[in-house]
Protein backbone atom coordinates (compact mmCIF):
# COMPACT_ATOMS: atom_id res chain seq x y z
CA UNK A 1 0.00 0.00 0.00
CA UNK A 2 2.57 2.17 1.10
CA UNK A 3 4.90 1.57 -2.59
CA UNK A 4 1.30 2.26 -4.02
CA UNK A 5 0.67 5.69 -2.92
CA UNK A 6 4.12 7.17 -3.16
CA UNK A 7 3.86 5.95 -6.77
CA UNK A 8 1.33 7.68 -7.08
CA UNK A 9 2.34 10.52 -5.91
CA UNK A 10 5.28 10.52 -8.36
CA UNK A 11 2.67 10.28 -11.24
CA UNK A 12 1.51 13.13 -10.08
CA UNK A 13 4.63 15.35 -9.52
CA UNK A 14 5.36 14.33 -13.12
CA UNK A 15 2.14 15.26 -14.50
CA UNK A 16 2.91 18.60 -12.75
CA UNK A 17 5.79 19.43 -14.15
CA UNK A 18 5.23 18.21 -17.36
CA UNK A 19 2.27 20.74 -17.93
CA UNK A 20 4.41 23.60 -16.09
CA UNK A 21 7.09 22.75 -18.70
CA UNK A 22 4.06 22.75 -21.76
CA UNK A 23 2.50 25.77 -20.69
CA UNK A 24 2.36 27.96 -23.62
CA UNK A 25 3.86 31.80 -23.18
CA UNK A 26 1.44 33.60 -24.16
CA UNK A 27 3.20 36.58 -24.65
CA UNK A 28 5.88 35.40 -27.66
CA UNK A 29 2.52 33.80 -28.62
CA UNK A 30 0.57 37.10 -29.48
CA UNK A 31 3.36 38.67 -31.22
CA UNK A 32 3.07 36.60 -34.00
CA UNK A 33 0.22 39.61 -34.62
CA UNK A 34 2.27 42.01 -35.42
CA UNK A 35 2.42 43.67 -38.77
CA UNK A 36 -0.29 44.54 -41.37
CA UNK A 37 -3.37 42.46 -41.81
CA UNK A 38 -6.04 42.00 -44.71
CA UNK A 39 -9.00 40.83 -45.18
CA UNK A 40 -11.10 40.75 -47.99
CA UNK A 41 -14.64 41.38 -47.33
CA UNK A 42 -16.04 41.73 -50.79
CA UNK A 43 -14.70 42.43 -54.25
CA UNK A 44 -14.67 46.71 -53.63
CA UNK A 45 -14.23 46.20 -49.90
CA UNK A 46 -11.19 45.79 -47.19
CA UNK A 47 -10.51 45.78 -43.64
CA UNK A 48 -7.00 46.45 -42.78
CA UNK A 49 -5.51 46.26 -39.61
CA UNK A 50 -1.67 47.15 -38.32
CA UNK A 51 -0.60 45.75 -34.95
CA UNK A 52 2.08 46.96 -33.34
CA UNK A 53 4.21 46.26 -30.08
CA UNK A 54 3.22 49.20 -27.44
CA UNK A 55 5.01 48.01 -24.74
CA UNK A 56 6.59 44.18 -24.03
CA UNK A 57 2.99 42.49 -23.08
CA UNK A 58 0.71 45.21 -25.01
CA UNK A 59 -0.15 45.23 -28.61
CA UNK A 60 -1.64 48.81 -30.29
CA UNK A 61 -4.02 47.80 -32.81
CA UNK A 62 -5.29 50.16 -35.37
CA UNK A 63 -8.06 49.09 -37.81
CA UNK A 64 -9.89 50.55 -40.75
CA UNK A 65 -11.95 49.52 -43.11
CA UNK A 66 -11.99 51.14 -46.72
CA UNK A 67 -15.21 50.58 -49.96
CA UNK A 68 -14.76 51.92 -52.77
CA UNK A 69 -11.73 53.75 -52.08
CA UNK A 70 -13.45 55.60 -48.97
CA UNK A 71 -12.44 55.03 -45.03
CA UNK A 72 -15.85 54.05 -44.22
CA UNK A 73 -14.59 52.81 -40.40
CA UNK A 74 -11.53 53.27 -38.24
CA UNK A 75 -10.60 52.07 -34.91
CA UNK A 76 -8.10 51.78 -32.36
CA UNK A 77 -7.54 49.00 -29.15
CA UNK A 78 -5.27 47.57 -27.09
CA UNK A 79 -4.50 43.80 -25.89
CA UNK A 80 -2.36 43.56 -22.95
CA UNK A 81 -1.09 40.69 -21.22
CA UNK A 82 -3.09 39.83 -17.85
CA UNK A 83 -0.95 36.97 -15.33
CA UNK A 84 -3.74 35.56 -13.39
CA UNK A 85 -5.75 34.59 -16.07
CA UNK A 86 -2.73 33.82 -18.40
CA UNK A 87 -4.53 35.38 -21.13
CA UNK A 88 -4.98 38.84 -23.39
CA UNK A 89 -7.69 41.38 -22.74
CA UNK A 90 -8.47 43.85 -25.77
CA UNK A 91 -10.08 46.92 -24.88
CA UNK A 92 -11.39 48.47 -28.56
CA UNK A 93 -14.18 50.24 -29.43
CA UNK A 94 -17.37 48.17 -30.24
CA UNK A 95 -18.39 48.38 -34.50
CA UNK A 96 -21.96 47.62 -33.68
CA UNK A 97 -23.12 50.27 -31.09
CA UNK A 98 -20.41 52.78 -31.15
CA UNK A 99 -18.86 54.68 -28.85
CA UNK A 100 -19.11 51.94 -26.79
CA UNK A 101 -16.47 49.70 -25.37
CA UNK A 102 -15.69 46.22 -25.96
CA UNK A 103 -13.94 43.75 -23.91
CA UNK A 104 -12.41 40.47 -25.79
CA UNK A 105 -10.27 37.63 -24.39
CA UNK A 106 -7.27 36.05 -26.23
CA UNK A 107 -5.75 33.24 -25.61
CA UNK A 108 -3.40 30.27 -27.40
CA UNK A 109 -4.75 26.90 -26.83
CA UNK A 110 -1.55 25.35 -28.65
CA UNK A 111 1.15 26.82 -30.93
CA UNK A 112 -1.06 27.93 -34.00
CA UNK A 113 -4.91 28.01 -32.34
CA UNK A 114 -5.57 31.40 -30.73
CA UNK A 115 -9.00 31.73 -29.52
CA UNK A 116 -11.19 34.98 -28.45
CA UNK A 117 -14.12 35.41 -26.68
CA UNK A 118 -16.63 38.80 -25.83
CA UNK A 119 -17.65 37.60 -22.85
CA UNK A 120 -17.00 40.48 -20.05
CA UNK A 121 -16.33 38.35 -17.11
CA UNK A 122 -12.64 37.24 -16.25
CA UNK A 123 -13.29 34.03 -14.74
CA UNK A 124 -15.49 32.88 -17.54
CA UNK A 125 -14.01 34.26 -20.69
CA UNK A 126 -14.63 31.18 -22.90
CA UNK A 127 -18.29 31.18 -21.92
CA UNK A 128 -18.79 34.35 -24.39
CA UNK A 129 -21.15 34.39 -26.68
CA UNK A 130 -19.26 35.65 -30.12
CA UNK A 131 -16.15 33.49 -30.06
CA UNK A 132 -13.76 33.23 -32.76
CA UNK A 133 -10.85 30.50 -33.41
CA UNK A 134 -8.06 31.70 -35.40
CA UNK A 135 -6.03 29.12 -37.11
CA UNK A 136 -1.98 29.88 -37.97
CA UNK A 137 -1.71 28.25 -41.29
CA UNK A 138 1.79 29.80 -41.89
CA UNK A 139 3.41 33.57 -40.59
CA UNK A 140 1.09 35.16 -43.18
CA UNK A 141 -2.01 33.64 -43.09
CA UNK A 142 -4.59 32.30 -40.80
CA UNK A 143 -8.18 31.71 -40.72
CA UNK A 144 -10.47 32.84 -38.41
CA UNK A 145 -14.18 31.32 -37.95
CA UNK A 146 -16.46 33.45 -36.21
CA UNK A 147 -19.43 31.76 -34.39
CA UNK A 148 -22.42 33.61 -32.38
CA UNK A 149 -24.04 31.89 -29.85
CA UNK A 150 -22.58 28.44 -31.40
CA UNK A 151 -23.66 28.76 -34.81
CA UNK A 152 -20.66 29.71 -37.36
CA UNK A 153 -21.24 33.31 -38.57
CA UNK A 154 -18.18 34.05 -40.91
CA UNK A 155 -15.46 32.10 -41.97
CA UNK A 156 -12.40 35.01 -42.55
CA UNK A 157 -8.93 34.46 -44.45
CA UNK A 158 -6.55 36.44 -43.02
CA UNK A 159 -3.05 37.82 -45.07
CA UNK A 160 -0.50 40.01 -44.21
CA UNK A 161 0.34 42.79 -46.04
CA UNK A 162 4.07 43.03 -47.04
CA UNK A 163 5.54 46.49 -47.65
């Protein structure tokens, strides 16, 4: 009995360590953001978005989207890094009831999977109800599905822009 449990407790300091050692930084994670985005909404219409580095664990994101030539949106947010919950709060302006604020959650689930949620409470930011999963297919592309309340809204190829 004895041999039994402090086996068992070995399983279980290696199980430990093993997912300390996998945990993903988060951080070095995010900045695979930064740059110049595009996506391609329709034949006459883009939204472009630059992210830049705004301090070591805070990303400044500017958007805009342009039809026909014309601005017809811009906006501004940040993402910074929070510890406790391991993950990335963005703080940006909300498209659908503006000038209200929006709260999103980011987080990497493995090395190319980032997920975000809307959902305004901390402890349960994957309970949101407009998620999106954003899949790394290479440095300069990934795709992101939207989905509202469950139900996939928008499927979105993402490409940087090279200067």
């Amino acid at each position: 009995m004895g041999s039994t449990i402090v086996i068992a407790f070995f399983l279980l300091l290696s199980l430990n360590l093993i997912q300390a050692q996998t945990e993903l930084n988060q951080v070095e994670l995010m900045n695979k953001y930064i740059g110049t985005w595009k996506i391609e909404v329709s034949e006459d219409t883009n939204s472009i978005f630059e992210v830049t580095a705004f301090k070591e664990d805070v990303l400044e994101i500017n958007s805009k989207t342009v039809a026909n030539g014309k601005i017809i949106y811009e906006g501004k947010s940040l993402r910074g890094y929070d510890k406790k919950s391991n993950k990335y709060i963005d703080v940006g302006e909300d498209l659908d009831y503006p000038p209200a604020l929006i709260f999103t959650f980011w987080w990497f689930s493995s090395e190319d999977i980032c997920h975000l949620s809307n959902n305004e409470d901390l402890n349960n930011s994957e309970k949101g109800t407009i998620k999106s999963k954003i899949e790394f297919k290479s440095p300069d592309l990934f795709i992101q599905t939207i989905t509202k309340n469950g139900k996939v809204k928008k499927i979105n190829t993402v490409k940087r822009v090279r200067d």
